[in-house]
Protein backbone atom coordinates (compact mmCIF):
# COMPACT_ATOMS: atom_id res chain seq x y z
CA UNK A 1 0.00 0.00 0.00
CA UNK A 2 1.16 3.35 -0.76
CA UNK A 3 2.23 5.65 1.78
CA UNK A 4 1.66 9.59 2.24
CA UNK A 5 3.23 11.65 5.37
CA UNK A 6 1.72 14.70 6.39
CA UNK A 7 1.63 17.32 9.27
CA UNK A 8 -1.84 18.32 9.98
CA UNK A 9 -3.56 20.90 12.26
CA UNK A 10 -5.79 20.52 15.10
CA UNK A 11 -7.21 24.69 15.31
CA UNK A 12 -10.09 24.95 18.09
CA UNK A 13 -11.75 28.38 18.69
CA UNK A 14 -13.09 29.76 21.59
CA UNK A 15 -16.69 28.20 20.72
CA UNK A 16 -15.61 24.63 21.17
CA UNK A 17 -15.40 24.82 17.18
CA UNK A 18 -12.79 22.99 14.81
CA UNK A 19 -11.20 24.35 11.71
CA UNK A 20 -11.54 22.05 8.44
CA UNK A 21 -11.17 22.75 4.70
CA UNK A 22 -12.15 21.01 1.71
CA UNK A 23 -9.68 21.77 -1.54
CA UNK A 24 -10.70 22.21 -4.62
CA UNK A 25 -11.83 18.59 -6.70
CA UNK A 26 -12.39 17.08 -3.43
CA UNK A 27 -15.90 16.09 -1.45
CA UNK A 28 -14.20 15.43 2.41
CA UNK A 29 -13.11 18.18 4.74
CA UNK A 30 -10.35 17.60 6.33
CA UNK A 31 -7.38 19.41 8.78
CA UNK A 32 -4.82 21.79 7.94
CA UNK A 33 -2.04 20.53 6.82
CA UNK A 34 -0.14 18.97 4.23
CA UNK A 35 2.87 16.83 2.77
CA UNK A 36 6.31 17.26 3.98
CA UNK A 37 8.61 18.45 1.61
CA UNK A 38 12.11 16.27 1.66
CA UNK A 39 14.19 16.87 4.44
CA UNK A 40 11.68 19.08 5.90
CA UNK A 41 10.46 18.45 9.98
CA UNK A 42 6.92 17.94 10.46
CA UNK A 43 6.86 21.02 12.65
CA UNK A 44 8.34 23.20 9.63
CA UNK A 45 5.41 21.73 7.05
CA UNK A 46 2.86 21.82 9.67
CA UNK A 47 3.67 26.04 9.99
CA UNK A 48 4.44 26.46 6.15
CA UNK A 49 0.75 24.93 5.41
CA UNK A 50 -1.45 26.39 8.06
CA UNK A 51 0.48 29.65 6.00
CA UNK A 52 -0.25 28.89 3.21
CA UNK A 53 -3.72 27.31 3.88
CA UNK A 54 -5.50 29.81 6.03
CA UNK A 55 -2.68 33.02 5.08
CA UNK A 56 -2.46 33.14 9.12
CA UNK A 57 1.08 32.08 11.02
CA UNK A 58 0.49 29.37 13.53
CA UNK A 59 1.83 28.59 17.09
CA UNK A 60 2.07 24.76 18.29
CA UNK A 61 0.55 24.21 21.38
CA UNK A 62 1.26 20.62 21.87
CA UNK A 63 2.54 17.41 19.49
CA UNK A 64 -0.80 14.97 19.88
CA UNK A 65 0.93 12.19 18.07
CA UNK A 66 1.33 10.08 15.37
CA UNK A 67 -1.41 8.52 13.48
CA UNK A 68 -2.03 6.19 10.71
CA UNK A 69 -5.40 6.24 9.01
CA UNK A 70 -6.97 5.86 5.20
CA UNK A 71 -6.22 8.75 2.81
CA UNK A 72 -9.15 10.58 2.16
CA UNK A 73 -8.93 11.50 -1.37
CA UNK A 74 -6.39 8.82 -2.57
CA UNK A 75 -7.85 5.18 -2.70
CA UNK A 76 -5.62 2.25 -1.60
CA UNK A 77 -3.44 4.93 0.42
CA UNK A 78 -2.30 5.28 4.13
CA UNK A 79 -1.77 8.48 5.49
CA UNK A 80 0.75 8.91 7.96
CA UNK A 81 -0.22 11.84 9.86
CA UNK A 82 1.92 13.77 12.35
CA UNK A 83 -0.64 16.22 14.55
CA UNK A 84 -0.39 18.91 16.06
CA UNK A 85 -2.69 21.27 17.99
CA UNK A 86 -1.67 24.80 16.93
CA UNK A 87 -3.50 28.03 17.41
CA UNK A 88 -3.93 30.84 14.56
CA UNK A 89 -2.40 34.22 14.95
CA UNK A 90 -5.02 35.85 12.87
CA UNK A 91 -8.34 34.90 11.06
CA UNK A 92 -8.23 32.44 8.80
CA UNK A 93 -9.12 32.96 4.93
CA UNK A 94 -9.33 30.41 2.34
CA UNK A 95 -5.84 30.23 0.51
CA UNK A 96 -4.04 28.00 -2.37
CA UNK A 97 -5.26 25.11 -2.90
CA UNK A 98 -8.45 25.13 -0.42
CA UNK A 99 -12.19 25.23 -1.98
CA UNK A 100 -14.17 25.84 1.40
CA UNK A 101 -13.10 26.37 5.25
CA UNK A 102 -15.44 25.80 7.91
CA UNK A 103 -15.97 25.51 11.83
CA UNK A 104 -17.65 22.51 13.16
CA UNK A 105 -19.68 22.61 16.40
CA UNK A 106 -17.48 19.73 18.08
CA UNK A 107 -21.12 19.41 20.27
CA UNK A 108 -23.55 18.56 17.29
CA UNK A 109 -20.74 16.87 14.11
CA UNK A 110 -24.05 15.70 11.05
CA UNK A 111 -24.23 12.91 10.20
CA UNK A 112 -24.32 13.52 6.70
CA UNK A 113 -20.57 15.53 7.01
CA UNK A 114 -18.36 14.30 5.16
CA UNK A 115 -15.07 14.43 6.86
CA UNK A 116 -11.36 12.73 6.22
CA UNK A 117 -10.31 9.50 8.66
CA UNK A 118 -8.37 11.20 10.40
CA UNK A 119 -10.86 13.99 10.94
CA UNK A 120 -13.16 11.51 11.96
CA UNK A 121 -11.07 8.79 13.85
CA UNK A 122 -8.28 10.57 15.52
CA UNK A 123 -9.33 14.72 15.83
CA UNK A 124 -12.94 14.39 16.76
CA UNK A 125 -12.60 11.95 19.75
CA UNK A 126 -9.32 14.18 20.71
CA UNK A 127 -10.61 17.86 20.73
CA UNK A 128 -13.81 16.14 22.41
CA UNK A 129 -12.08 14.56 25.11
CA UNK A 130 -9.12 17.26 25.48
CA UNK A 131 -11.58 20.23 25.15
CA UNK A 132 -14.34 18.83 26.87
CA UNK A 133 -12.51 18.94 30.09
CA UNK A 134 -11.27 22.06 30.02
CA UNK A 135 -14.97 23.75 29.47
């Protein structure tokens, strides 16, 4: 099975809300983020793509981990996913490659969304859990 590695963002506002875009040709909404370049760090990518994503410099917060889940866009793929909960130093606007940004009410996710694995696996259950708590 093919392989992609990317650092992706975890970007929570102060209405319990999460960040996710959609790029252009795609149907899932997804995090932040994006492939490494080579001999990049997953830290420099992760900062370089909220950039150019959102056009808003990032801080990290905290290195959640490292995940492996399906690509969402490429069949037969694993994505290798290195996340990180960052916060935004300004608002974000839709940049590059990205179609649609919205925030989702981490206290009432549809049904019908149609959100990445890793969106839906890993983030959801995190920012729940982690965010949850602090309320």
């Amino acid at each position: 099975m093919k392989c992609i590695t990317v650092s992706a963002a975890v970007i929570v506002n102060a209405q319990q809300q999460i960040l996710l875009v959609r790029k252009h040709n795609t149907a899932f909404f997804m995090q932040v983020g994006g492939k490494l370049e080579p001999n990049e760090s997953a830290e420099a990518a992760l900062l370089r793509e909220v950039e150019e994503e959102t056009g808003s410099t990032a801080t990290i917060q905290q290195f959640i981990g490292r995940f492996e889940t399906a690509a969402a866009n490429e069949a037969n793929h694993l994505l290798v996913s290195y996340l990180y909960w960052v916060e935004l130093d300004q608002v974000p606007q839709i940049q590059a490659e990205i179609a649609e940004l919205c925030w989702l009410d981490l206290a009432a996710i549809p049904e019908q969304a149609l959100l990445a694995p890793l969106t839906k696996e890993i983030v959801i259950p995190w920012c729940q859990q982690h965010f949850s708590a602090m309320a």
